[in-house]
Structure formats: structure tokens, C-alpha cells
Protein backbone atom coordinates (compact mmCIF):
# COMPACT_ATOMS: atom_id res chain seq x y z
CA UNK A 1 -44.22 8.33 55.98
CA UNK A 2 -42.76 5.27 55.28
CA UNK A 3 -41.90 6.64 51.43
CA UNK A 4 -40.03 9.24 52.98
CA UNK A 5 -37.48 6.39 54.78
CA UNK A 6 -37.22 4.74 52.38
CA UNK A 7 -36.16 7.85 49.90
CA UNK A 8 -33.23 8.43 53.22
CA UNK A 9 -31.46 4.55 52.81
CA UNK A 10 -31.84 5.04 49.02
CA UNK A 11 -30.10 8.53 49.31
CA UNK A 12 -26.91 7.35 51.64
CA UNK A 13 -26.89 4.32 49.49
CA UNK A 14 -25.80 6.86 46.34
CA UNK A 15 -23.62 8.91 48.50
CA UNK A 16 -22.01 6.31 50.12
CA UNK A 17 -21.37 4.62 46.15
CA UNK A 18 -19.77 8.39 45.18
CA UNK A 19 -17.70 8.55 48.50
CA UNK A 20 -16.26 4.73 48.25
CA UNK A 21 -15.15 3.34 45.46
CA UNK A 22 -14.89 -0.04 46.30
CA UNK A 23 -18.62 0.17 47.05
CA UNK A 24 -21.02 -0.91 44.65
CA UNK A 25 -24.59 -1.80 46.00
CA UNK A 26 -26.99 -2.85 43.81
CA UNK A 27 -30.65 -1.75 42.35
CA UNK A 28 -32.92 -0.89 45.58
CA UNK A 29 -30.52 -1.70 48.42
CA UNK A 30 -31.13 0.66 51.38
CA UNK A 31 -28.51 1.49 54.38
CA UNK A 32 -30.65 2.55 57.05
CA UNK A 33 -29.36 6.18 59.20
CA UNK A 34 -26.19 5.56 60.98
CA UNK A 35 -25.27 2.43 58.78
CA UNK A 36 -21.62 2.91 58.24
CA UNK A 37 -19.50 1.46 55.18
CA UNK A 38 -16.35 1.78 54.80
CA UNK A 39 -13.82 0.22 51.52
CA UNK A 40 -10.65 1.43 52.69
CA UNK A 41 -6.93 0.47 51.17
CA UNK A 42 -8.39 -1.54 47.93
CA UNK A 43 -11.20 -3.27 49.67
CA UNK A 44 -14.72 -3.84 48.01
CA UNK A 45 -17.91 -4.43 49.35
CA UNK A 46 -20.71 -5.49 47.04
CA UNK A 47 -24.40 -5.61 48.15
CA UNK A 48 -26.91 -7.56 46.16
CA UNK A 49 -30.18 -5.83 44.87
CA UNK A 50 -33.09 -5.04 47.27
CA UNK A 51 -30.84 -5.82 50.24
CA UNK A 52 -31.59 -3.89 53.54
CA UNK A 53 -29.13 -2.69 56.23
CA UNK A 54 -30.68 -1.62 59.34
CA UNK A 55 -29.74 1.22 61.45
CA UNK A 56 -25.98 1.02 63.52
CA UNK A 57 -24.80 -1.45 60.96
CA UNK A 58 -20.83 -1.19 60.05
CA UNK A 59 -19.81 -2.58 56.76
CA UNK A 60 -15.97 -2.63 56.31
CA UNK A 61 -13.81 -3.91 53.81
CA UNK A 62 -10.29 -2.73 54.81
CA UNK A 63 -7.88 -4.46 51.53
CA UNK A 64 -10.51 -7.51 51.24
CA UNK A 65 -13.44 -8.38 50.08
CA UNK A 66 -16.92 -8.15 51.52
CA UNK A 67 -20.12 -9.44 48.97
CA UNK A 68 -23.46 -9.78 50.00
CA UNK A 69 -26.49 -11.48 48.02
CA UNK A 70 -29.72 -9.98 47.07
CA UNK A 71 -32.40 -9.79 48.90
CA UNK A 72 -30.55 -10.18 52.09
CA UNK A 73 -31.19 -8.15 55.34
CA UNK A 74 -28.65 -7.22 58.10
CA UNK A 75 -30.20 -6.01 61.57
CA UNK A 76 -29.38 -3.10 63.34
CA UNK A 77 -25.91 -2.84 65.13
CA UNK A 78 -24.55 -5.81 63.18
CA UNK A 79 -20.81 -5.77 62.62
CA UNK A 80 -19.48 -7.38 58.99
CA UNK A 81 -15.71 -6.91 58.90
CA UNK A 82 -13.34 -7.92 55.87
CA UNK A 83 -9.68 -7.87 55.61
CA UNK A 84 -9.56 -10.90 53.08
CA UNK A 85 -12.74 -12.16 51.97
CA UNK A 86 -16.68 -12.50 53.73
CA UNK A 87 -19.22 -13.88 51.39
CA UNK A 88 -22.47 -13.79 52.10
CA UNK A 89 -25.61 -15.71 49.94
CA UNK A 90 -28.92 -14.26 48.68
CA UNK A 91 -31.72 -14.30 50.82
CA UNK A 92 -29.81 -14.04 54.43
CA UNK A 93 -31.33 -12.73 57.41
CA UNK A 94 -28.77 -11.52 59.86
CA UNK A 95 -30.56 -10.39 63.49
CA UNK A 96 -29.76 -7.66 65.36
CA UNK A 97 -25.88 -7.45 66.74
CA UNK A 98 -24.49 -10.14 65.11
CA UNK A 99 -20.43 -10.84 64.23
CA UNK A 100 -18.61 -11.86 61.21
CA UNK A 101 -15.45 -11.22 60.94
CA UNK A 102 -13.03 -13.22 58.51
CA UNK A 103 -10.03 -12.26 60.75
CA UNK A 104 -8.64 -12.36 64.45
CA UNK A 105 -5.57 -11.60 66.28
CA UNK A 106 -2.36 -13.25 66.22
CA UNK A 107 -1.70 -15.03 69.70
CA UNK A 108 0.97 -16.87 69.12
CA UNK A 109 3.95 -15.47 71.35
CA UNK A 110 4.45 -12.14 70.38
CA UNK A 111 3.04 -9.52 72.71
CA UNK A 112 1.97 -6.67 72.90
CA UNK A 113 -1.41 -8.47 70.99
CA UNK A 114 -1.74 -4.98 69.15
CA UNK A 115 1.78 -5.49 67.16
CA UNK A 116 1.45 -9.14 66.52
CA UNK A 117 -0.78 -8.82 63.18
CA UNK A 118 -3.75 -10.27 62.12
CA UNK A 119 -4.56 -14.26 60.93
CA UNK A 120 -7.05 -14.68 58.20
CA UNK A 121 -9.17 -16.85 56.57
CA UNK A 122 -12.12 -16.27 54.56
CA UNK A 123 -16.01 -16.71 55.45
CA UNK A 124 -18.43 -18.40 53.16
CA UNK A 125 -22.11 -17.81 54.37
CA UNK A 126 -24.72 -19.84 51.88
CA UNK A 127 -28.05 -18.84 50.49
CA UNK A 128 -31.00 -18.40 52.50
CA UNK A 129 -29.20 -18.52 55.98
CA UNK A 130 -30.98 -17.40 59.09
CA UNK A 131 -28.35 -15.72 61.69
CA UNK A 132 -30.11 -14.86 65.06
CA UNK A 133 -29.31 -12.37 67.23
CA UNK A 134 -26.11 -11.83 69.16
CA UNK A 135 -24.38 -14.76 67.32
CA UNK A 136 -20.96 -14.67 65.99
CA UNK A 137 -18.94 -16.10 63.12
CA UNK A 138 -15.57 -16.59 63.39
CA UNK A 139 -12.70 -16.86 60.25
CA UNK A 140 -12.14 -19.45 58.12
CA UNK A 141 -16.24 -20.44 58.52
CA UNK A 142 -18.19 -21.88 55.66
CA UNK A 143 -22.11 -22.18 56.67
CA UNK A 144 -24.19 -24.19 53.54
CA UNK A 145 -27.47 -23.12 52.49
CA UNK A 146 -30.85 -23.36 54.38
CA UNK A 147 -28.81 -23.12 57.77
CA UNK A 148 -29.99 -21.47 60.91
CA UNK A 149 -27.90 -20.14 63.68
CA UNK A 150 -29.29 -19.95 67.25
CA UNK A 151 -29.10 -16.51 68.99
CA UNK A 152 -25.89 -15.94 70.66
CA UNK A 153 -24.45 -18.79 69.43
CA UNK A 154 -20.37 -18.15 68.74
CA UNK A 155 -19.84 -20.54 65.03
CA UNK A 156 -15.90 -21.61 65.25
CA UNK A 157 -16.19 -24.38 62.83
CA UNK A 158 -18.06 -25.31 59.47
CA UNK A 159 -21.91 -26.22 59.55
CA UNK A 160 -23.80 -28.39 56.56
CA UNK A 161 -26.23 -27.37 54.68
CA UNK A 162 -29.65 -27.95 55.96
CA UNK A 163 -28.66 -27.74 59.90
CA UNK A 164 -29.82 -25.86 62.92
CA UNK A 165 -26.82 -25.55 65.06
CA UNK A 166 -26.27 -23.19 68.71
CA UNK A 167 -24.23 -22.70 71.16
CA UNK A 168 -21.06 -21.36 72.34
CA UNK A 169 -18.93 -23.33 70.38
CA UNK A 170 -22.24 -23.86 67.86
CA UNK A 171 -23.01 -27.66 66.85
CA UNK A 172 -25.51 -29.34 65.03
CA UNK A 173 -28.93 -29.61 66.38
CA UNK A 174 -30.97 -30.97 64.00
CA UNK A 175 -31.06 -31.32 60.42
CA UNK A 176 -33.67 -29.55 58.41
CA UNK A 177 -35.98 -31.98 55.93
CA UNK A 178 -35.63 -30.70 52.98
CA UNK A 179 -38.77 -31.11 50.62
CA UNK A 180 -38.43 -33.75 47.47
């Protein structure tokens, strides 16, 4: 049985590569039913060998860039959004409904909020990275390797390698010791 799910993500995965192409996932990645991807107006999203999307994920890259490592694993309903550039290391485990987004509205006097544009700045996500569930990233975030993120944590500003941080802004916790 499970053969036979697995055959399904594989079999999106190669229609989704023929339909989009600004998508190039690598050897073994499967995008579970209802995963949606989308590389629209020159945007690319790259996904790292043996990586896993769950179902109800959306992957868009709409004119930026969107790269995920191997080996990493998104859970289901998770929403990764791109207009300039979202990188993402090897070995990440993203829980169920989480945020990143490397772009927000402009607030900044002109209104209606739908006409004022969009302000950017990219998100750097390191190598072995545990997200938990419900949390959001926000743009212009760079998270270092070995970092965990609380559930439901919102991250607004840059955390160090090695750190535990939550909350809503997310701070440091605790730092993780790191074997010699």
C-alpha cells in the first residue's frame, strides 16, 4: 500500500517538472496529493533530492526564487511563498501549517493596502532546522544551522546558529551544546 503512495508524489513530482519550468525537484522528492507548486513570471523553485512535501502544501515562486535542500520535509498545509528569494538548508523539518514568506505589504501611507506594492527581502533558513507547527517566518530572516523554532512562534528577526527560540516576536531560549 504504501508503494502505491509513494508511486502518486513521484508521479505529480514529473508532471508538475513538465507543467513548470522553473521547477526542478530533484532525484526521489515526493509532493504529496493536493501539494500545489506554482513558478509563475520567471520564478524557480528547486527541491533537493529525497525531500518530502506533505499533503495541502503550496510552493510558489512568483519572479523569485524558492530552493530547498535535500532531505528536507515540509508538513501538510505549509505555505512557502517567493517573490525574491527563500532559501531553505538540507535536512529541515517544517511542521504542519507553517509560514515563510520573503515578502509583506507596503504600509507606509498609501492606501488602499492592495495598490501599495509589496517590500521584500530575502529568507535564509540553515541546515538541519527544526520549524514547529503553526510558526511563521517573516522577510528579510536568516535562521543558522541546528536551530529550532517553537510552535506558533512568529520569527521577525535573525536567530544564531545553535538556538531554540519561541514566541510571538520569537527570542532566544537557550543555546544548543554543540558536541566537540
Amino acid at each position: 500500500m504504501a508503494l502505491h503512495a509513494d508511486w502518486g508524489g513521484w508521479l505529480r513530482t514529473a508532471l508538475l517538472s513538465c507543467a513548470y519550468s522553473g521547477f526542478r525537484p530533484g532525484k526521489g522528492v515526493r509532493l504529496s496529493a493536493g501539494c500545489r507548486v506554482r513558478a509563475t513570471d520567471g520564478g524557480m523553485i528547486e527541491i533537493g533530492a529525497r525531500s518530502v512535501a506533505e499533503p495541502g502544501c503550496t510552493l510558489i515562486a512568483r519572479a523569485g526564487q524558492l530552493a530547498i535542500g535535500a532531505d528536507a520535509f515540509i508538513g501538510q498545509g505549509s505555505v512557502l511563498t517567493s517573490v525574491e528569494r527563500v532559501t531553505i538548508g538540507c535536512d529541515a523539518l517544517i511542521a504542519e501549517h507553517v509560514t515563510i514568506r520573503d515578502q509583506d505589504h507596503n504600509t507606509t501611507g498609501i492606501r488602499p493596502y492592495r495598490i501599495a506594492g509589496m517590500l521584500t527581502a530575502p529568507v535564509t533558513i540553515g541546515n538541519n532546522v527544526w520549524i514547529g507547527a503553526k510558526a511563521t517566518i517573516t522577510r528579510g530572516v536568516n535562521i543558522g544551522d541546528n536551530v529550532i523554532i517553537g510552535a506558533n512562534s512568529v520569527v521577525t528577526s535573525d536567530i544564531p546558529a545553535n538556538a531554540i527560540a519561541v514566541g510571538g516576536p520569537a527570542r532566544v531560549i537557550r543555546m544548543i551544546e554543540v558536541p566537540k
